[in-house]
C-alpha atoms as a PDB file:
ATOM      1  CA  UNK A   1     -11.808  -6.711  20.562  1.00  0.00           C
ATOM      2  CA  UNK A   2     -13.778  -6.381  17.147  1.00  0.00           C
ATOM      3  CA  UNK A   3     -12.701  -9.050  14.588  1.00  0.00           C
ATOM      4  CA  UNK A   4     -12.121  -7.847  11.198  1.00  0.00           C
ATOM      5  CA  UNK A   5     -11.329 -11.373  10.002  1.00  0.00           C
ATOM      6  CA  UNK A   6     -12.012 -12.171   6.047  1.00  0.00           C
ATOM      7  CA  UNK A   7     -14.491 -15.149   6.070  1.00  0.00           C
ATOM      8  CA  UNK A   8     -15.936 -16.905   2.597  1.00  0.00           C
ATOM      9  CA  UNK A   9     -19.345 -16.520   3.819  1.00  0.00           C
ATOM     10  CA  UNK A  10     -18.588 -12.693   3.302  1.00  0.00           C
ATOM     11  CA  UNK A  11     -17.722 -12.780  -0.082  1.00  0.00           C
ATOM     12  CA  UNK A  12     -19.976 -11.448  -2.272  1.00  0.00           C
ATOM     13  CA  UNK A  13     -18.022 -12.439  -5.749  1.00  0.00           C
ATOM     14  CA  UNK A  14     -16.250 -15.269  -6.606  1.00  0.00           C
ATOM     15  CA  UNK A  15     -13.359 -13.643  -7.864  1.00  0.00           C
ATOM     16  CA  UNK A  16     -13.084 -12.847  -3.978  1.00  0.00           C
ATOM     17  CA  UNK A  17     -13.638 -16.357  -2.926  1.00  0.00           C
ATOM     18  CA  UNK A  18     -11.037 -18.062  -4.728  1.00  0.00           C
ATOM     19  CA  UNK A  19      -8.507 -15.511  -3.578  1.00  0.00           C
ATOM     20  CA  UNK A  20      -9.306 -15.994  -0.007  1.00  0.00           C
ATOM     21  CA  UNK A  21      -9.660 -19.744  -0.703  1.00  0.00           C
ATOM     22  CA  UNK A  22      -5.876 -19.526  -2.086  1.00  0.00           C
ATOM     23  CA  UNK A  23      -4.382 -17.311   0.869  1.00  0.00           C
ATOM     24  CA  UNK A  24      -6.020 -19.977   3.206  1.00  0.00           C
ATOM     25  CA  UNK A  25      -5.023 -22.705   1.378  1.00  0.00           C
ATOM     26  CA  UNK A  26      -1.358 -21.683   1.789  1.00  0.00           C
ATOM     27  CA  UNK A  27      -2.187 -20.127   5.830  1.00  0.00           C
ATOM     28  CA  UNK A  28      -2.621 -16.781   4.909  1.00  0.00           C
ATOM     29  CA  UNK A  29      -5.698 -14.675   6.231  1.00  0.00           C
ATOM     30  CA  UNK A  30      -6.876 -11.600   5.633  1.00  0.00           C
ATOM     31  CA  UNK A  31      -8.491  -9.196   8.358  1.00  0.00           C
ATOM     32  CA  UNK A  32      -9.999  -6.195   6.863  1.00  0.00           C
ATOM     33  CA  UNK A  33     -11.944  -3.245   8.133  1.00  0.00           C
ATOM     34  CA  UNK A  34     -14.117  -0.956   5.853  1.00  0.00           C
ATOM     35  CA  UNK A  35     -12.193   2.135   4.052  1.00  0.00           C
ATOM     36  CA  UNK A  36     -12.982   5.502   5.865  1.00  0.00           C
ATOM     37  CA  UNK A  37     -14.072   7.402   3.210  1.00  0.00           C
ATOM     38  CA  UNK A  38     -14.361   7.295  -0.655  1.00  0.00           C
ATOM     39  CA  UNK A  39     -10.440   8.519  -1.110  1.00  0.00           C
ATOM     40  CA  UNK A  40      -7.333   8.306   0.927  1.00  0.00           C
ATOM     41  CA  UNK A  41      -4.030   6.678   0.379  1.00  0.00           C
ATOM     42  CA  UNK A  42      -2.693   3.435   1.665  1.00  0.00           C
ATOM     43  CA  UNK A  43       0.854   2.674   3.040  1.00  0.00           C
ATOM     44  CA  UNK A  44       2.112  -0.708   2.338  1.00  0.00           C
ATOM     45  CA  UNK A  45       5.293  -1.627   4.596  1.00  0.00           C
ATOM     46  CA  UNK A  46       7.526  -3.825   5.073  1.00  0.00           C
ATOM     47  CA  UNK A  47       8.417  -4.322   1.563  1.00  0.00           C
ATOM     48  CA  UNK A  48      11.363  -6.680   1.142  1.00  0.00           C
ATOM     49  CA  UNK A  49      10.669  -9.277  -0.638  1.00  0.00           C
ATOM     50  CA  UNK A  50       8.888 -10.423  -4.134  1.00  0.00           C
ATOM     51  CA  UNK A  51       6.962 -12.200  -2.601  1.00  0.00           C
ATOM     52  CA  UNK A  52       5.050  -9.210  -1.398  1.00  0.00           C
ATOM     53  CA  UNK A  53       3.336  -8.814  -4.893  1.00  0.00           C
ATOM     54  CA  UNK A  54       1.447 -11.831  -5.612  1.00  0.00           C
ATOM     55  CA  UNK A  55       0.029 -12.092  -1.928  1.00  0.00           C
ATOM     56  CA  UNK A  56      -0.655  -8.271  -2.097  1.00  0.00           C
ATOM     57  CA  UNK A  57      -2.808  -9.104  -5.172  1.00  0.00           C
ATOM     58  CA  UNK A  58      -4.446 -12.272  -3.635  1.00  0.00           C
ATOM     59  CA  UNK A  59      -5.319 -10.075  -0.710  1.00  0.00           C
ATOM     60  CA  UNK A  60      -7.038  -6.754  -2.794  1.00  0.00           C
ATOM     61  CA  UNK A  61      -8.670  -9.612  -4.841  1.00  0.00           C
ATOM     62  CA  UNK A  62     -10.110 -10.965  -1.722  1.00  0.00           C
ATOM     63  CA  UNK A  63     -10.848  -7.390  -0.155  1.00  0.00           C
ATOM     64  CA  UNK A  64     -12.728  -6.724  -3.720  1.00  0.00           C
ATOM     65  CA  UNK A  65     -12.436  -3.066  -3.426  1.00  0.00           C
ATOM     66  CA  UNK A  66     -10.175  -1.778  -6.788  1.00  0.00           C
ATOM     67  CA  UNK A  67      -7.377  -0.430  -4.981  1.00  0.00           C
ATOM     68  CA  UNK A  68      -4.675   1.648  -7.402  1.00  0.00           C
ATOM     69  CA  UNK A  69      -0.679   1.283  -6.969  1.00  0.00           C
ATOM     70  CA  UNK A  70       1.856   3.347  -8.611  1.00  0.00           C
ATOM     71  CA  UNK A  71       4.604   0.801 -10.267  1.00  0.00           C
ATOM     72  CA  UNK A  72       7.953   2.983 -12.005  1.00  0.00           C
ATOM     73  CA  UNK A  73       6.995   4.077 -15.500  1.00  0.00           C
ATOM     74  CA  UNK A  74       9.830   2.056 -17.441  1.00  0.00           C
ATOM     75  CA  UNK A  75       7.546  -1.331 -17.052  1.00  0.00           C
ATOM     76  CA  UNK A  76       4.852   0.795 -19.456  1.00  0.00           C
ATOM     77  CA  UNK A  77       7.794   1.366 -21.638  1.00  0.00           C
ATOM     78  CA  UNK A  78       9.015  -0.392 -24.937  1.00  0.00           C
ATOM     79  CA  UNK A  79       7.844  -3.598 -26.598  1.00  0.00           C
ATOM     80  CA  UNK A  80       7.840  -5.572 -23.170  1.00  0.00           C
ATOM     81  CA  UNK A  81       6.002  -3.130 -21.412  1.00  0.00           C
ATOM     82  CA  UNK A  82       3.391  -2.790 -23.416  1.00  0.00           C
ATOM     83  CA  UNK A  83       2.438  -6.655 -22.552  1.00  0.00           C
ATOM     84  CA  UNK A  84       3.426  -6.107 -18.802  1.00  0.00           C
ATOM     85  CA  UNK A  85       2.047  -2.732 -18.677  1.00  0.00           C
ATOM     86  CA  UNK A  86      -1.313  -4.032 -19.719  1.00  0.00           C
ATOM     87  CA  UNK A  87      -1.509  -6.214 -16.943  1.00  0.00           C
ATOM     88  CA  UNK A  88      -0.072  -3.943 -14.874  1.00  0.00           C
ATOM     89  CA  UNK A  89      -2.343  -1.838 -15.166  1.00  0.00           C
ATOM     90  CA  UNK A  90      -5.697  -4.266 -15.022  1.00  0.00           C
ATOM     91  CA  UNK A  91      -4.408  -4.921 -11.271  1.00  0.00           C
ATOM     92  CA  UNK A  92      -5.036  -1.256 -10.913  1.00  0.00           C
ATOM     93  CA  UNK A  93      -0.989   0.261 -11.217  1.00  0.00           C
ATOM     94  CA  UNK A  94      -0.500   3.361 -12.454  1.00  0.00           C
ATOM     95  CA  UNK A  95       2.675   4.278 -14.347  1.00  0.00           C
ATOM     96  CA  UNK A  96       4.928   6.968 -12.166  1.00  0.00           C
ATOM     97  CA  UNK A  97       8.159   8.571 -13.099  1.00  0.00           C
ATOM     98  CA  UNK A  98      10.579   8.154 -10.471  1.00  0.00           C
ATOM     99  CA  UNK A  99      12.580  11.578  -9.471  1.00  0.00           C
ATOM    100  CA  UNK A 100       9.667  13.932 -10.635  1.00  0.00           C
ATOM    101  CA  UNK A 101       8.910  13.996  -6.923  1.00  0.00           C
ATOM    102  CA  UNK A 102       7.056  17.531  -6.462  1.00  0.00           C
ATOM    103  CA  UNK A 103       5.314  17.439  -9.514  1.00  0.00           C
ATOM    104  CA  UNK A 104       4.302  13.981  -9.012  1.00  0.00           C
ATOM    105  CA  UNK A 105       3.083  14.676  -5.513  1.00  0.00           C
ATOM    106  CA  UNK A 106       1.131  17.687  -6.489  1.00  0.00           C
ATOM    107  CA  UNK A 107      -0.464  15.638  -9.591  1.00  0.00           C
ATOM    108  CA  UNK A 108      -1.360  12.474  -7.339  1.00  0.00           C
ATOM    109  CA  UNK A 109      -2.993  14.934  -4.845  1.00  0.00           C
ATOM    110  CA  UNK A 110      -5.192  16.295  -7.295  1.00  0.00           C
ATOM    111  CA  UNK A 111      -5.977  13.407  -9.137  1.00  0.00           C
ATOM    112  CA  UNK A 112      -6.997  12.298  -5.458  1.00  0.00           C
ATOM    113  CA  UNK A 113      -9.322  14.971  -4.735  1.00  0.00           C
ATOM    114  CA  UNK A 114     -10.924  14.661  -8.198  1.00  0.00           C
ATOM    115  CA  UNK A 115     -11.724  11.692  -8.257  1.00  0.00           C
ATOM    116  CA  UNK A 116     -15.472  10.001  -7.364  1.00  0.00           C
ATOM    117  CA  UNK A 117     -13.276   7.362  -5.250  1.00  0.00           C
ATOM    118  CA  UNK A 118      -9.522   6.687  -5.303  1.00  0.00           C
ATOM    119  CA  UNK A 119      -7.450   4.828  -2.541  1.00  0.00           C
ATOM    120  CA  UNK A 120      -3.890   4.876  -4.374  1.00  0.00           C
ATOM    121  CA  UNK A 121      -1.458   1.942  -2.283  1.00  0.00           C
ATOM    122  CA  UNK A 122       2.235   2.960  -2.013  1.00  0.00           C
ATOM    123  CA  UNK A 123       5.378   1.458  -0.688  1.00  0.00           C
ATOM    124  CA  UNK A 124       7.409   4.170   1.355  1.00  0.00           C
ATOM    125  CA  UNK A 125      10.277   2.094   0.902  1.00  0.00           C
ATOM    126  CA  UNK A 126      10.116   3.108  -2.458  1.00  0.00           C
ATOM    127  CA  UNK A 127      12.451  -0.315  -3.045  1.00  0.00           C
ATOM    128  CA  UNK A 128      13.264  -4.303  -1.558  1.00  0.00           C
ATOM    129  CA  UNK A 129      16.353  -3.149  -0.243  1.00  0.00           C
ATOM    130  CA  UNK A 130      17.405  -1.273   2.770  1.00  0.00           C
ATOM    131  CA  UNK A 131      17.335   1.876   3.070  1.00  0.00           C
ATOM    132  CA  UNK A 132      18.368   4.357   5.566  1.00  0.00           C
ATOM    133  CA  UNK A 133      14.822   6.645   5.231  1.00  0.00           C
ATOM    134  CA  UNK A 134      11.042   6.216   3.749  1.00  0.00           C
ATOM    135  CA  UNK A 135      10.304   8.154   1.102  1.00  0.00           C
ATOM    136  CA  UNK A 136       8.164  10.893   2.592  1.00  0.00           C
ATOM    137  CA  UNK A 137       5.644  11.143  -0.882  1.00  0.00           C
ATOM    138  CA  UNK A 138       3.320   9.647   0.617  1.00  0.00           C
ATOM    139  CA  UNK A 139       2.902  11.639   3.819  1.00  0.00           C
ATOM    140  CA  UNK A 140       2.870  14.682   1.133  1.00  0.00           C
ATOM    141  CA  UNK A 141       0.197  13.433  -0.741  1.00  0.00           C
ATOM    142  CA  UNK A 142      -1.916  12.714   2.060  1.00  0.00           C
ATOM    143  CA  UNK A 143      -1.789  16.219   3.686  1.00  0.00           C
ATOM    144  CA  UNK A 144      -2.192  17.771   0.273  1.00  0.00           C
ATOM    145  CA  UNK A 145      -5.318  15.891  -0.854  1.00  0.00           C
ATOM    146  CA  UNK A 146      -6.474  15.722   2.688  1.00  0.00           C
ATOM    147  CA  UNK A 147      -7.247  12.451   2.749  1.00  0.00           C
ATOM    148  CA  UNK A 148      -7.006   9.526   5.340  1.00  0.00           C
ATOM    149  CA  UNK A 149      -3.948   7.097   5.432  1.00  0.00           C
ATOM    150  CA  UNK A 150      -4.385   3.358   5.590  1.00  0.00           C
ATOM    151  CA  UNK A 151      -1.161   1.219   7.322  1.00  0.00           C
ATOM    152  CA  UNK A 152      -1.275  -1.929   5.714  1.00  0.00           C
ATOM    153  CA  UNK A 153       1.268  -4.782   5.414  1.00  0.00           C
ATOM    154  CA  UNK A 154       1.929  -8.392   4.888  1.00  0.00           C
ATOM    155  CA  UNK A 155       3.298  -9.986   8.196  1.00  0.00           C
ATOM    156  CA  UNK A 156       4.760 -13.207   7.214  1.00  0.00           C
ATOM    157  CA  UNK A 157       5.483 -14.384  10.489  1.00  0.00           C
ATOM    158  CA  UNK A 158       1.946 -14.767  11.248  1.00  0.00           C
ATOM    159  CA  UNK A 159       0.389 -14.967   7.524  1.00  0.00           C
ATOM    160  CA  UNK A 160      -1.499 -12.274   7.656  1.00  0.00           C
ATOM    161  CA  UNK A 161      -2.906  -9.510   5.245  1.00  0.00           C
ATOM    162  CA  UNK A 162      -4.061  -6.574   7.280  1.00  0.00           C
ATOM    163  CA  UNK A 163      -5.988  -3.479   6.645  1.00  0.00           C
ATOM    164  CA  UNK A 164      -7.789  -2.313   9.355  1.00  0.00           C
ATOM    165  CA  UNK A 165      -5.698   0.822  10.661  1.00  0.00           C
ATOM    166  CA  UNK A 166      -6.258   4.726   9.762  1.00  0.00           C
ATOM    167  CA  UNK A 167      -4.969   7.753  10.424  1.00  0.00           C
ATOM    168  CA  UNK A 168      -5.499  11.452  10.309  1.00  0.00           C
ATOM    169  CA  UNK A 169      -2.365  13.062   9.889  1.00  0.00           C
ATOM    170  CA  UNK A 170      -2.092  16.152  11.438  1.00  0.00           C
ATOM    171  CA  UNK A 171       0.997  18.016  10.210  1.00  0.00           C
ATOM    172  CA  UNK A 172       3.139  17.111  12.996  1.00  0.00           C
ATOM    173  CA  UNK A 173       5.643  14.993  11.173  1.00  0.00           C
ATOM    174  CA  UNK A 174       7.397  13.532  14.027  1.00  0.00           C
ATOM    175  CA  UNK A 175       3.793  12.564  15.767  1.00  0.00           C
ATOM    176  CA  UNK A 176       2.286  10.861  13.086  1.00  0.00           C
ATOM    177  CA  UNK A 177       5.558   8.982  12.643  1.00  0.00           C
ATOM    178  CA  UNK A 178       5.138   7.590  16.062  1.00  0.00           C
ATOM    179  CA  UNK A 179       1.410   6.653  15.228  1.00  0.00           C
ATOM    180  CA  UNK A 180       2.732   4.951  12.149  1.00  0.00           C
ATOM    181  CA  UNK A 181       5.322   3.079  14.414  1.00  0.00           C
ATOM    182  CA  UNK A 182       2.805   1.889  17.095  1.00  0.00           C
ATOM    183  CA  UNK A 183       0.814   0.218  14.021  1.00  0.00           C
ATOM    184  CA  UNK A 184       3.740  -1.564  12.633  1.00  0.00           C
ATOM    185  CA  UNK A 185       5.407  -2.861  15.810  1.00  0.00           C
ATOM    186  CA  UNK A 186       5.880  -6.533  15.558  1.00  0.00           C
ATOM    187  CA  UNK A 187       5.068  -6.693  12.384  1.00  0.00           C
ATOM    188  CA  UNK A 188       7.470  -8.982   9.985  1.00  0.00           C
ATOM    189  CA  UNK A 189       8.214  -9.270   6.400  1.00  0.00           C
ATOM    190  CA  UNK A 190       9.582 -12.062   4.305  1.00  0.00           C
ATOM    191  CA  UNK A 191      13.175 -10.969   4.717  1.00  0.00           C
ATOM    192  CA  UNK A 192      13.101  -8.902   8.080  1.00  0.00           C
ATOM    193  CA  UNK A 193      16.553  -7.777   7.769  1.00  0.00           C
ATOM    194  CA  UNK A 194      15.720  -5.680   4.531  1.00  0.00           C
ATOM    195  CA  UNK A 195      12.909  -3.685   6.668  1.00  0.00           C
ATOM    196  CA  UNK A 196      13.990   0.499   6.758  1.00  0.00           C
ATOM    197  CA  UNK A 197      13.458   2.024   9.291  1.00  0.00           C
ATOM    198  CA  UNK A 198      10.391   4.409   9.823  1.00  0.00           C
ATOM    199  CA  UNK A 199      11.959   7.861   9.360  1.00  0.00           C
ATOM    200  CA  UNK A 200      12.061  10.515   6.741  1.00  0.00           C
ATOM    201  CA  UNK A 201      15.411  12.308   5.641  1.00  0.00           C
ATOM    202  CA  UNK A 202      15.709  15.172   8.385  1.00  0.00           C
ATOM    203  CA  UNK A 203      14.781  17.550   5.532  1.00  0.00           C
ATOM    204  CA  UNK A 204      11.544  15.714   4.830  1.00  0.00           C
ATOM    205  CA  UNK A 205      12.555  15.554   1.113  1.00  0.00           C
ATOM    206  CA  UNK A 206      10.914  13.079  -1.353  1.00  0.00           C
ATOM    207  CA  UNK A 207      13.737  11.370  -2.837  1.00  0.00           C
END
């Protein structure tokens, strides 16, 4: 089997370096396997904890490709936001108003397809909590721009940051789910009980 494993003697900066040196310092690795294609949009699931955030910085540090998140536009907002929203956005977010769903689907797409290279990272949980569906935004976005998906996640039962899955989704909603399922079997957040399931509303509505 092919080892995608993160080493140092990879790195080529040192920004990269230290982050890998901190995720091993604390048992964390990273395995990694080159993007697809110059665009595409990556999945990032189980979300459940806070905890998710710093190591999913550490590890796009240590990947050293400038990956782009969507974070809810009220952090940009206000006197606050304009200090968190700066460093929000130097880690690559991207303010995105929550509710807006088609036209924020259709405007994500495009900025997709327009772009030189964009991989935009999103958490179909859409929240920490439990909930009883994904959000199915995402899966829109990917047919739309027709673009690969990347299944990443944080398993913190075995300390690892992994990228190395892709997909082609073909349409069939209920087939690529499985796909999706088969990647993420096994795999553990911080607080497992928080995980939702991997399903879509049956009306495959972006709420």
């Amino acid at each position: 089997m092919t080892s995608y494993l993160l080493k140092k003697d990879q790195m080529q900066t040192l920004t990269q370096r230290v982050a890998l040196w901190i995720l091993n310092c604390i048992g964390w690795k990273v395995n990694y396997r080159p993007l697809p294609g110059p665009r595409g949009i990556i999945i990032v699931y189980p979300h459940t904890s806070n905890w998710d955030f710093p190591i999913g910085v550490l590890g796009k540090l240590a990947i050293g490709m400038p990956f782009y998140f969507i974070a809810k536009s009220s952090l940009f907002e206000g006197f606050t936001g304009a200090t968190i929203g700066r460093i929000i956005r130097a880690l690559g977010g991207e303010p995105v108003e929550r509710g807006v769903s088609t036209g924020a689907i259709s405007r994500l797409a495009e900025k997709v397809n327009q772009s030189d290279w964009y991989w935009m990272v999103i958490a179909p949980e859409g929240t920490r909590s439990r909930k009883p569906y994904w959000r199915s935004g995402f899966y829109h976005i990917t047919c739309a721009a027709r673009v690969p998906l990347g299944c990443a996640y944080f398993d913190f039962r075995r300390k690892e940051v992994s990228l190395v899955d892709y997909l082609e989704l073909s349409g069939d909603i209920d087939g690529d789910l499985a796909k999706i399922r088969g990647i993420y079997d096994g795999v553990q957040g911080c607080r497992p009980q928080l995980a939702s399931p991997i399903q879509f509303r049956p009306d495959n509505a972006e709420k």
